[in-house]
PDB file of N, CA and C in Angstrom:
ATOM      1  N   UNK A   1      -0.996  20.980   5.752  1.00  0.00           N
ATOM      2  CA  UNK A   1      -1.887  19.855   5.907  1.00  0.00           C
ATOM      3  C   UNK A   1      -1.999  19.518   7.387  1.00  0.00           C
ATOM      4  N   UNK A   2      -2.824  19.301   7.977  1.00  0.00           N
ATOM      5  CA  UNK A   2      -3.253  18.987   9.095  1.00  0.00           C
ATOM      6  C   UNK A   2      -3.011  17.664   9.782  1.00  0.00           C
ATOM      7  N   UNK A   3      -2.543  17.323  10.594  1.00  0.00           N
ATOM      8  CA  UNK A   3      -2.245  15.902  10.924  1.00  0.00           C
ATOM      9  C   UNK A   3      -3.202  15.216  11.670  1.00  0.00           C
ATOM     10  N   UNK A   4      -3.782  14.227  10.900  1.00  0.00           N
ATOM     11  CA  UNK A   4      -4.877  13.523  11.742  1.00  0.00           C
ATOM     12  C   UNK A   4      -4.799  12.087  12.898  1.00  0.00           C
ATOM     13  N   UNK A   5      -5.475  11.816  13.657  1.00  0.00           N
ATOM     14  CA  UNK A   5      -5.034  10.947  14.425  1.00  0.00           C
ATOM     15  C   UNK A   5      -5.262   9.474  13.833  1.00  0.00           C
ATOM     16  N   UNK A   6      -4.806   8.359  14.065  1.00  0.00           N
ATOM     17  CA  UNK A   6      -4.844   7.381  12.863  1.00  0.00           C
ATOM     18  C   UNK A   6      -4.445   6.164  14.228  1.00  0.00           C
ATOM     19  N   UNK A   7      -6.120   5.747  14.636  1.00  0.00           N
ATOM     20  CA  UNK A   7      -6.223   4.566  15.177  1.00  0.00           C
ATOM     21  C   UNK A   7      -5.975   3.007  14.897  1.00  0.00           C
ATOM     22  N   UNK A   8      -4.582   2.849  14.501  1.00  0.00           N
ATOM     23  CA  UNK A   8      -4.240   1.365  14.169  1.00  0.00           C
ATOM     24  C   UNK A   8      -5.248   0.503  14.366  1.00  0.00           C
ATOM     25  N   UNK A   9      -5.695  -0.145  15.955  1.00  0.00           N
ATOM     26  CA  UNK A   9      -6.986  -0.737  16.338  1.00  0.00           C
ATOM     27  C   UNK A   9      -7.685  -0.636  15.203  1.00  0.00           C
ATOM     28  N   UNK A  10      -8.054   0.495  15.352  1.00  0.00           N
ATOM     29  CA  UNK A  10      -9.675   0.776  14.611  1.00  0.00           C
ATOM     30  C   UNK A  10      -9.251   0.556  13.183  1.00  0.00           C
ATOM     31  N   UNK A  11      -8.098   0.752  12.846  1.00  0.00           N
ATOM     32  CA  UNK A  11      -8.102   0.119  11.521  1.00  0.00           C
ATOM     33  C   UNK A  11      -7.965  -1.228  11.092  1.00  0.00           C
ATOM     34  N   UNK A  12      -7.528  -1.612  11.571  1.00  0.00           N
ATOM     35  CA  UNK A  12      -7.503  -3.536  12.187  1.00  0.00           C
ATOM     36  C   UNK A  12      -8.924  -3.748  11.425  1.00  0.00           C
ATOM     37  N   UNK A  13      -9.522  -3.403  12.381  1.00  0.00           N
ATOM     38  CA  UNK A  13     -11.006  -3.769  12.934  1.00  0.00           C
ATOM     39  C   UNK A  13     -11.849  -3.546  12.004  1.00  0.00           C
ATOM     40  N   UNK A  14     -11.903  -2.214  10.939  1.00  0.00           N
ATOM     41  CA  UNK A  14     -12.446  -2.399  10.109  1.00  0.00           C
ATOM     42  C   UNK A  14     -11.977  -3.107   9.164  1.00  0.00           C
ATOM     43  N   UNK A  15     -10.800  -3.212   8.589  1.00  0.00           N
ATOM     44  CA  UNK A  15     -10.267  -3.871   7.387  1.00  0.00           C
ATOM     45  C   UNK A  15     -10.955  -5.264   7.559  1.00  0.00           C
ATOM     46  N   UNK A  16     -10.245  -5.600   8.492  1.00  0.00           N
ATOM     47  CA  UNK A  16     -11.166  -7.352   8.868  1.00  0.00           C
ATOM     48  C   UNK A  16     -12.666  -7.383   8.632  1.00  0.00           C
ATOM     49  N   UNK A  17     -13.220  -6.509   8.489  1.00  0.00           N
ATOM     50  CA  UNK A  17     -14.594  -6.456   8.327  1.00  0.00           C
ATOM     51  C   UNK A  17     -15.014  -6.356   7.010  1.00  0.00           C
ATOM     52  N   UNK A  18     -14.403  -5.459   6.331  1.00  0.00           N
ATOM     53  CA  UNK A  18     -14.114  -5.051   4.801  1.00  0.00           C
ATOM     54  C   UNK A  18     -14.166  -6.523   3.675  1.00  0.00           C
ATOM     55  N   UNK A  19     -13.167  -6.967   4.744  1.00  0.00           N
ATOM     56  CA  UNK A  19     -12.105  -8.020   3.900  1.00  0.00           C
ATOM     57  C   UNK A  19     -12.717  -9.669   3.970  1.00  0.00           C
ATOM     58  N   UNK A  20     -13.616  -9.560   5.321  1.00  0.00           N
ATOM     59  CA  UNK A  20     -14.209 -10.369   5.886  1.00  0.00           C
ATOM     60  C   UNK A  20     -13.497 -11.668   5.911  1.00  0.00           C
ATOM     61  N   UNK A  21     -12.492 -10.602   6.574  1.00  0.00           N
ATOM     62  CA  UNK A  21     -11.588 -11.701   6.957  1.00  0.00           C
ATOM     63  C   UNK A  21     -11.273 -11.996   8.570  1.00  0.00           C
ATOM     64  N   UNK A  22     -11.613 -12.831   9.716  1.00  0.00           N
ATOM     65  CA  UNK A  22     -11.425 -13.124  10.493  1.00  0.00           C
ATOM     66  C   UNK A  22     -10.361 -13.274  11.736  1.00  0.00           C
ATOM     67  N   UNK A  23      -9.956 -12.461  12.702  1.00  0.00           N
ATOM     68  CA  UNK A  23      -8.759 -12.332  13.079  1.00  0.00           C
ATOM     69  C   UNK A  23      -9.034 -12.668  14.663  1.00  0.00           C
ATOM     70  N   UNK A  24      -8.382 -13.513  14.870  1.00  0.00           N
ATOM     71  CA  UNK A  24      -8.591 -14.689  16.190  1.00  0.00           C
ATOM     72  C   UNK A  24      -8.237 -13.843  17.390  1.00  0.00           C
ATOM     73  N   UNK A  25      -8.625 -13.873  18.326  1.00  0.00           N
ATOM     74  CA  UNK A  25      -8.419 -12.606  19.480  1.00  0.00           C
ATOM     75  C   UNK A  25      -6.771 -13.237  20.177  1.00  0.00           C
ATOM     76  N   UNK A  26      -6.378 -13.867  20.186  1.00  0.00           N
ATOM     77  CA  UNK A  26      -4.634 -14.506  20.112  1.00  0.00           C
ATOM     78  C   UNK A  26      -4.137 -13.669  19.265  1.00  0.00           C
ATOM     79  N   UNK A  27      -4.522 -13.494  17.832  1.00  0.00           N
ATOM     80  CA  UNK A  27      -3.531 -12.716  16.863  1.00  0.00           C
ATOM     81  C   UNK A  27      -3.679 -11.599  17.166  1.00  0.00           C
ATOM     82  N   UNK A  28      -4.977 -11.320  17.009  1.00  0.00           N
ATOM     83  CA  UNK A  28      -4.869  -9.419  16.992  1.00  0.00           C
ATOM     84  C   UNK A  28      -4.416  -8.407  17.675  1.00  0.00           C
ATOM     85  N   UNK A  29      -3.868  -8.781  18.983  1.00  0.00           N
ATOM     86  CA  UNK A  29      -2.491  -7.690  19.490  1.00  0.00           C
ATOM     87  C   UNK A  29      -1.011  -7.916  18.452  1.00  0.00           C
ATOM     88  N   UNK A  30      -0.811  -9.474  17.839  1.00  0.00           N
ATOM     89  CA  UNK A  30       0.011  -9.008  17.255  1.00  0.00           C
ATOM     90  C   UNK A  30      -0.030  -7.869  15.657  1.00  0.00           C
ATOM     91  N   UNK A  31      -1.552  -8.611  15.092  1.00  0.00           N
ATOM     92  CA  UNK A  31      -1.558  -7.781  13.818  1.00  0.00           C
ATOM     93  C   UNK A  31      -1.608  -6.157  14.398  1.00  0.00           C
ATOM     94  N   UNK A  32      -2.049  -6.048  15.183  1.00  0.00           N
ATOM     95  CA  UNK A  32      -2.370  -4.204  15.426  1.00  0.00           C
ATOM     96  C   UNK A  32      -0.609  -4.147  15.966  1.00  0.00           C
ATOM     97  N   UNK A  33       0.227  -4.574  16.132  1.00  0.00           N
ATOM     98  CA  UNK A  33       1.660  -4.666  16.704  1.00  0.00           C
ATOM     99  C   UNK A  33       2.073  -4.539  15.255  1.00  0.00           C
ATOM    100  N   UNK A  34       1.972  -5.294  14.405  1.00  0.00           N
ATOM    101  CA  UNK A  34       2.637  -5.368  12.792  1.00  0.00           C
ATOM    102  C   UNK A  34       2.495  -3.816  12.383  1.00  0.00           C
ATOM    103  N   UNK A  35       1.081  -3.789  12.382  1.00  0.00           N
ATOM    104  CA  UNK A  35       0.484  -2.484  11.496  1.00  0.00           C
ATOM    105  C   UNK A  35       1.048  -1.268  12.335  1.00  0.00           C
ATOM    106  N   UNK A  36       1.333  -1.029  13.603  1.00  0.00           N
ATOM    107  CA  UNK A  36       2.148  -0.249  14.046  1.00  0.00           C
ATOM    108  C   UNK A  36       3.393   0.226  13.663  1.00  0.00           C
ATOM    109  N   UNK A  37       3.771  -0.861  13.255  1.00  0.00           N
ATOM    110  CA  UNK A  37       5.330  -0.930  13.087  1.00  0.00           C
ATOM    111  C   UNK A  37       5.350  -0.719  11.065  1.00  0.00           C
ATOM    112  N   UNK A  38       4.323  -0.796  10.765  1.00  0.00           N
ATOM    113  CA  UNK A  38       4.365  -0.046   9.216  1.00  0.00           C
ATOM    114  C   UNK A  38       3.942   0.801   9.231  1.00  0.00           C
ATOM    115  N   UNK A  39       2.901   1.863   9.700  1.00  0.00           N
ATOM    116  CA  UNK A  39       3.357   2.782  10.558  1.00  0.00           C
ATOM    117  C   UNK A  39       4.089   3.831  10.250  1.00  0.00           C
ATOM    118  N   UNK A  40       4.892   3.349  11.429  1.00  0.00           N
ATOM    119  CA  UNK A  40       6.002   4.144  11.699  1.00  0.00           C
ATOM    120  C   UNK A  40       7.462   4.216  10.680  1.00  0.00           C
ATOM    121  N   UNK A  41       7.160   2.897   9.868  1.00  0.00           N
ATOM    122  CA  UNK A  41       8.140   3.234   8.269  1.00  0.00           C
ATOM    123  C   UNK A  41       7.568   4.143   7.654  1.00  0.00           C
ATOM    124  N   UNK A  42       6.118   3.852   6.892  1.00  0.00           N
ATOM    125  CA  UNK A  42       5.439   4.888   6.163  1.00  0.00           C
ATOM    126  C   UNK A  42       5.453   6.323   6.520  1.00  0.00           C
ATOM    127  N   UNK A  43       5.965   6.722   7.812  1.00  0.00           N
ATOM    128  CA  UNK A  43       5.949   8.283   8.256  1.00  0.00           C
ATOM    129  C   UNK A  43       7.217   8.465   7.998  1.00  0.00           C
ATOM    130  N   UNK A  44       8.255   7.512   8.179  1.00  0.00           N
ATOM    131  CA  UNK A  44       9.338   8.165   7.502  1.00  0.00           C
ATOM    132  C   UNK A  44       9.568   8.128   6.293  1.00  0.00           C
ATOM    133  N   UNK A  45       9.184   7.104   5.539  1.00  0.00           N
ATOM    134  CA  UNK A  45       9.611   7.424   3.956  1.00  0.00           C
ATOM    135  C   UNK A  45       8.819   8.500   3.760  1.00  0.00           C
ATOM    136  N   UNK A  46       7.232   8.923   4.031  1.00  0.00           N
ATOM    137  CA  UNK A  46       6.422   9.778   3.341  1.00  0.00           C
ATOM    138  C   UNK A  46       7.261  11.467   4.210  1.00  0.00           C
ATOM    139  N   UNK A  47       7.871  11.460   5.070  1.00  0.00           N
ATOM    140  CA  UNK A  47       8.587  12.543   5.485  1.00  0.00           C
ATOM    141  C   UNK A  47       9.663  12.687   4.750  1.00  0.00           C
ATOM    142  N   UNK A  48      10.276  11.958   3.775  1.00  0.00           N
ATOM    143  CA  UNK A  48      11.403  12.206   3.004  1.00  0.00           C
ATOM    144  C   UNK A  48      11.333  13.179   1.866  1.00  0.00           C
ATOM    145  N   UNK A  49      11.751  14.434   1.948  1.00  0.00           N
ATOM    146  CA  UNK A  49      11.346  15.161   0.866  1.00  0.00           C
ATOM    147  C   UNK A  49      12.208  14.901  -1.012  1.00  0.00           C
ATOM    148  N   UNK A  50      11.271  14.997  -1.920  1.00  0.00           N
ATOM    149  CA  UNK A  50      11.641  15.015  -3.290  1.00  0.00           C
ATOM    150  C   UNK A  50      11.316  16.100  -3.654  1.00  0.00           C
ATOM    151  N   UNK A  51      12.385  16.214  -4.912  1.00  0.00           N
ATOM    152  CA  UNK A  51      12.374  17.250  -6.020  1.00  0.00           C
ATOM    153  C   UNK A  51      11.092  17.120  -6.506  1.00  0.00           C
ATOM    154  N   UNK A  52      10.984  18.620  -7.363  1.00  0.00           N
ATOM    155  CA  UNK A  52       9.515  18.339  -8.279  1.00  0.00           C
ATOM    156  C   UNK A  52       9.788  17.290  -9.297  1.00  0.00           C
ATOM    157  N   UNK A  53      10.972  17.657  -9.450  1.00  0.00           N
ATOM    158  CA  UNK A  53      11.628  17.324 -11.170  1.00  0.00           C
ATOM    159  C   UNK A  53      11.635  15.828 -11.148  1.00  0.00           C
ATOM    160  N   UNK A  54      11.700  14.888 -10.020  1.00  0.00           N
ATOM    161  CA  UNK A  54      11.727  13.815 -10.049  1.00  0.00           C
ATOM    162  C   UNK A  54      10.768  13.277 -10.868  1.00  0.00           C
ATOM    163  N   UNK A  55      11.119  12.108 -11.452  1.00  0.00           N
ATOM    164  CA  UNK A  55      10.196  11.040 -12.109  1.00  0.00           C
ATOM    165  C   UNK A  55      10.773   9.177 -11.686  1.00  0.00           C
ATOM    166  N   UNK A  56       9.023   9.077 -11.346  1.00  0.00           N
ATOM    167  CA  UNK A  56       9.400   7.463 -11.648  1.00  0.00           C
ATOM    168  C   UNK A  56      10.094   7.085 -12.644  1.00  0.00           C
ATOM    169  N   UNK A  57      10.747   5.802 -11.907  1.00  0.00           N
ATOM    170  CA  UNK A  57      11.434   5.570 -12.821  1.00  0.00           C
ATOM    171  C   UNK A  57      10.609   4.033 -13.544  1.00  0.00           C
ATOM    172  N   UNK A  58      11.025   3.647 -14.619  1.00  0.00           N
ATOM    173  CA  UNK A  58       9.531   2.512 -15.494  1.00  0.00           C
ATOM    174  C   UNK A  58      10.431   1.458 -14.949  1.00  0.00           C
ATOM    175  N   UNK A  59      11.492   1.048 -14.625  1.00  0.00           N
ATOM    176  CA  UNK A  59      11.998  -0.286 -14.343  1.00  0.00           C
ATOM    177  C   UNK A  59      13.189  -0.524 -12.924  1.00  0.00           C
ATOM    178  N   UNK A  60      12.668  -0.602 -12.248  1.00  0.00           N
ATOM    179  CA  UNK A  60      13.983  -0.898 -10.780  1.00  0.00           C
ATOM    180  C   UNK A  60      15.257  -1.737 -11.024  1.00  0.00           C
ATOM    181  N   UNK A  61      16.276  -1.164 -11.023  1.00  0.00           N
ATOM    182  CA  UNK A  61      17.398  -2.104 -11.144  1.00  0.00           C
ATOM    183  C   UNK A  61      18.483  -1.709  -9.674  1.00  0.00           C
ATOM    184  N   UNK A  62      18.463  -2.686  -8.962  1.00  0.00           N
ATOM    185  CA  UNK A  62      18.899  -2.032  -7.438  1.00  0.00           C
ATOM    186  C   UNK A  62      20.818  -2.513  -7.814  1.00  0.00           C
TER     187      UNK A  62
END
């Protein structure tokens, strides 16, 4: 699979548009700062490799 480049900004920017939801030019270095920083979790959990055999499981008990 090919790795594509994935403009936080630009995703900001549209979602807010999508969502039409309004994001005050004060916040939005921090929201594009947030969304960075999920991110960079989501590349590591989605880099964590599983079995085939795995299955969800129907109820979380931690």
């Amino acid at each position: 699979m090919e790795s594509q480049s994935f403009d936080v900004g630009e995703y900001v920017e549209q979602m807010s548009l999508l969502l039409d939801l309004e994001i005050k030019d004060e916040y939005r270095d921090g929201v594009v700062a947030n969304f960075e920083r999920i991110k960079a979790i989501a590349q590591l959990v989605n880099s964590f490799p599983l079995p085939e055999e795995i299955e969800a499981a129907p109820i979380f008990e931690p």
